[in-house]
PDB file of N, CA and C in Angstrom:
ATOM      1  N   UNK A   1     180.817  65.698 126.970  1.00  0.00           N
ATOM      2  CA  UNK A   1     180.470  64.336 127.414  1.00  0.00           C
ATOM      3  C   UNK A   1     179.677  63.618 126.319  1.00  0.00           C
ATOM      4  N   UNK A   2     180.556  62.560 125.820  1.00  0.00           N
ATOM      5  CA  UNK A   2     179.472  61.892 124.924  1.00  0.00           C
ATOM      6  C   UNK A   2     177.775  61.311 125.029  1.00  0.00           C
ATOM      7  N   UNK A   3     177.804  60.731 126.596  1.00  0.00           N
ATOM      8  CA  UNK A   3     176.809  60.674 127.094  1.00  0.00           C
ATOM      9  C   UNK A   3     175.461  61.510 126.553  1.00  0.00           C
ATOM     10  N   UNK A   4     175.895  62.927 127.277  1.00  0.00           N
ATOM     11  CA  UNK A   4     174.884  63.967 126.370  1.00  0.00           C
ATOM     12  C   UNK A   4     174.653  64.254 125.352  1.00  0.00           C
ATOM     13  N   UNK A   5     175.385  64.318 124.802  1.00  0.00           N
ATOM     14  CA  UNK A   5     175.457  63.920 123.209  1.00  0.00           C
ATOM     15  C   UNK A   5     174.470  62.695 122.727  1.00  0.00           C
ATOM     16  N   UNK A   6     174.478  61.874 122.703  1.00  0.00           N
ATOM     17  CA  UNK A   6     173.632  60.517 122.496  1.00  0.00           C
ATOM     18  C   UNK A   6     171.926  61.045 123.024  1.00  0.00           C
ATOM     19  N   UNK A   7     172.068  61.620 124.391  1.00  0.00           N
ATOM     20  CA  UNK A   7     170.413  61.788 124.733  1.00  0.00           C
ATOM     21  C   UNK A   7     169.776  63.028 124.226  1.00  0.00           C
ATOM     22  N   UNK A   8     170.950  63.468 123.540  1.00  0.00           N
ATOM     23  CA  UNK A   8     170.084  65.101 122.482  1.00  0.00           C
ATOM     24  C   UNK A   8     169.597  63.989 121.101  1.00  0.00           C
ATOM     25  N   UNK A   9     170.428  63.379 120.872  1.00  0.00           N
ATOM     26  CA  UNK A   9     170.114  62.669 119.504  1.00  0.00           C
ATOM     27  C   UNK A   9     168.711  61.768 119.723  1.00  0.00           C
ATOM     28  N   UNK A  10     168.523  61.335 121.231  1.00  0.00           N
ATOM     29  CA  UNK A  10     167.624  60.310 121.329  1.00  0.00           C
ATOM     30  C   UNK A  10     166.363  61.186 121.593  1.00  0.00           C
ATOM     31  N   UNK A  11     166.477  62.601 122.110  1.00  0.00           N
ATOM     32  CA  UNK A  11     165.026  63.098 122.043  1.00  0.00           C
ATOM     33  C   UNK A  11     164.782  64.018 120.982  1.00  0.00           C
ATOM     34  N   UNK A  12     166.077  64.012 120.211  1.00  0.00           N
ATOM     35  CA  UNK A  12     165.393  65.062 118.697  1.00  0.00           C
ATOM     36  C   UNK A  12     164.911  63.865 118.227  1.00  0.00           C
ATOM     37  N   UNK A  13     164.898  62.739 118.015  1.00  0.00           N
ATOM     38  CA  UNK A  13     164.375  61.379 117.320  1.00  0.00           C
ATOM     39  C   UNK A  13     162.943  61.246 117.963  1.00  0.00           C
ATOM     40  N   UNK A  14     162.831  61.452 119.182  1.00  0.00           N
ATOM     41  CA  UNK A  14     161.801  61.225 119.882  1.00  0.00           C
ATOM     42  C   UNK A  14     160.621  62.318 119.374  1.00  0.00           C
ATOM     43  N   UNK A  15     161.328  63.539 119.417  1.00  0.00           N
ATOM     44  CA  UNK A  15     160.153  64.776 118.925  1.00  0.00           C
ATOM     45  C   UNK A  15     160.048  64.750 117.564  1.00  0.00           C
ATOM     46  N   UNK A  16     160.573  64.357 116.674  1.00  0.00           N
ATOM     47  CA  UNK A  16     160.276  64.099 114.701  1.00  0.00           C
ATOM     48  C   UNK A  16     159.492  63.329 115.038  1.00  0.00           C
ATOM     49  N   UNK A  17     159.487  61.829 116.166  1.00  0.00           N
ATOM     50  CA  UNK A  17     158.419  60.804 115.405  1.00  0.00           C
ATOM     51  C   UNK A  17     156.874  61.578 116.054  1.00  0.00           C
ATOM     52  N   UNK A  18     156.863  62.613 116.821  1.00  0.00           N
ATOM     53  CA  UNK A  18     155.333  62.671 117.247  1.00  0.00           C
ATOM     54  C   UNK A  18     155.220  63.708 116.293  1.00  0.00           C
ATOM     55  N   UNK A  19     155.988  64.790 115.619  1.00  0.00           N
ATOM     56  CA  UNK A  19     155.867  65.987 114.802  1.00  0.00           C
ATOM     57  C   UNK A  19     154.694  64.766 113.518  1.00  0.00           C
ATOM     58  N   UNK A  20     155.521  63.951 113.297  1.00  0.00           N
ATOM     59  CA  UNK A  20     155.004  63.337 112.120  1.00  0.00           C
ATOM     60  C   UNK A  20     153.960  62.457 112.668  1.00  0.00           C
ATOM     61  N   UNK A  21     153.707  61.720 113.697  1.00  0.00           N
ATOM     62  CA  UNK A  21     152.565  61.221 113.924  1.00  0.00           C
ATOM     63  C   UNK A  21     151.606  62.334 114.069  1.00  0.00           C
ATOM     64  N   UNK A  22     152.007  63.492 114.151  1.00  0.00           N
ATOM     65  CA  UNK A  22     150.633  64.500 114.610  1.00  0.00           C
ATOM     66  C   UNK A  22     150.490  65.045 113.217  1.00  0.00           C
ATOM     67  N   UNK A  23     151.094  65.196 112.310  1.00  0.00           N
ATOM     68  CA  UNK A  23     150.996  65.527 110.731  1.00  0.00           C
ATOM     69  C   UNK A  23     149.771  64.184 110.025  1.00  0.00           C
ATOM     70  N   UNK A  24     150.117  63.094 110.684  1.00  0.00           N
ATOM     71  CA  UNK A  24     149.264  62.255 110.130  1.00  0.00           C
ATOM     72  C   UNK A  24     148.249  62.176 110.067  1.00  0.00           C
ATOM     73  N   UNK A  25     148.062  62.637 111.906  1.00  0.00           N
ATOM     74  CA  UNK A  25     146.412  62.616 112.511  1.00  0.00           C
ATOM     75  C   UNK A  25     145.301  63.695 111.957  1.00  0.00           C
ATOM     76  N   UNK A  26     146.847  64.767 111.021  1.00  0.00           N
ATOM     77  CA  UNK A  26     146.237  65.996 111.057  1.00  0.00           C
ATOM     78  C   UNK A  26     145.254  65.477 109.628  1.00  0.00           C
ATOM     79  N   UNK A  27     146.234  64.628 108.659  1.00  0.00           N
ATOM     80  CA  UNK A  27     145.469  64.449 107.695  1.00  0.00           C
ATOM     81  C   UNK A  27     144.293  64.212 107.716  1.00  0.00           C
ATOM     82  N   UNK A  28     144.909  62.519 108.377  1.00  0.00           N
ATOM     83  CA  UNK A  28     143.673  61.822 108.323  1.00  0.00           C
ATOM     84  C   UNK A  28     141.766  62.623 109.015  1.00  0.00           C
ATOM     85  N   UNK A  29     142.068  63.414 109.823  1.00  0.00           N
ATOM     86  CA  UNK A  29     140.833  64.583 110.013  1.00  0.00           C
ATOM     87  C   UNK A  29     140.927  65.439 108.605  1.00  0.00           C
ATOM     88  N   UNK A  30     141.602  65.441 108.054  1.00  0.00           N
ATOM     89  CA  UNK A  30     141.023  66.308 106.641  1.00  0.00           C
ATOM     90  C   UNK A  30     140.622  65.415 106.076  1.00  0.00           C
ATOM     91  N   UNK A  31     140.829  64.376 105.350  1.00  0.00           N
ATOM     92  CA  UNK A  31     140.711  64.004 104.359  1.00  0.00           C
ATOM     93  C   UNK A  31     139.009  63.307 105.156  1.00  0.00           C
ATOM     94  N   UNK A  32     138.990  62.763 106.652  1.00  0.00           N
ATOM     95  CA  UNK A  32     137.596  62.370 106.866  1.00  0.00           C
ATOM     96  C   UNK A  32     136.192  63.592 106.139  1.00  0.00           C
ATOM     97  N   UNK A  33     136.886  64.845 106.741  1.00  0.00           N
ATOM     98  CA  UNK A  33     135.902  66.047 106.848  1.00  0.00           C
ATOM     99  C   UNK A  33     136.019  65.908 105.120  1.00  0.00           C
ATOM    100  N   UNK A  34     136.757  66.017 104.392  1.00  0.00           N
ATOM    101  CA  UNK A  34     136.373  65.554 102.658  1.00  0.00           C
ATOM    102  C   UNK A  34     135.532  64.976 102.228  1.00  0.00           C
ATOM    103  N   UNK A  35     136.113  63.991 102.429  1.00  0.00           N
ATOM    104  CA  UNK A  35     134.765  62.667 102.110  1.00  0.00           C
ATOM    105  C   UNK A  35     133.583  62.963 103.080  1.00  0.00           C
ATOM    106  N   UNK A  36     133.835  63.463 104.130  1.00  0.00           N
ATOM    107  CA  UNK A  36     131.965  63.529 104.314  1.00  0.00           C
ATOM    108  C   UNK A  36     131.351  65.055 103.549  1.00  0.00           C
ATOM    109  N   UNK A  37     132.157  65.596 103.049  1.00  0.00           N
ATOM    110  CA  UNK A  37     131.784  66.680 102.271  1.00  0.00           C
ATOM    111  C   UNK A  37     131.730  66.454 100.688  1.00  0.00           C
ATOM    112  N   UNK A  38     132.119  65.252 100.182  1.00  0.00           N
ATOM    113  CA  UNK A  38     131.881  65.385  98.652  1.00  0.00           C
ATOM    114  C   UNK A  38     130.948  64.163  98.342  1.00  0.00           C
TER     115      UNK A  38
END
C-alpha cells in the first residue's frame, strides 16, 4: 500500500529532525559548561 509507504517516510523524517535537534541541545550544554570553564 502506498499509503504506508509515505507514513514510514513521514516519521523517519520526523525522528532525524529531533535526533538532530537533540544533538544541538547536546552542544549547546557543552560548549555553555566551556565557556564557564575557561
Amino acid at each position: 500500500n502506498g499509503m504506508d509507504d509515505k507514513s514510514d517516510i513521514i516519521n523517519n523524517e520526523i525522528d532525524f529532525s529531533e535526533e538532530v535537534e537533540a544533538s544541538f541541545s547536546a552542544a549547546d550544554w557543552l560548549r555553555k559548561i566551556l565557556f564557564k570553564w575557561n
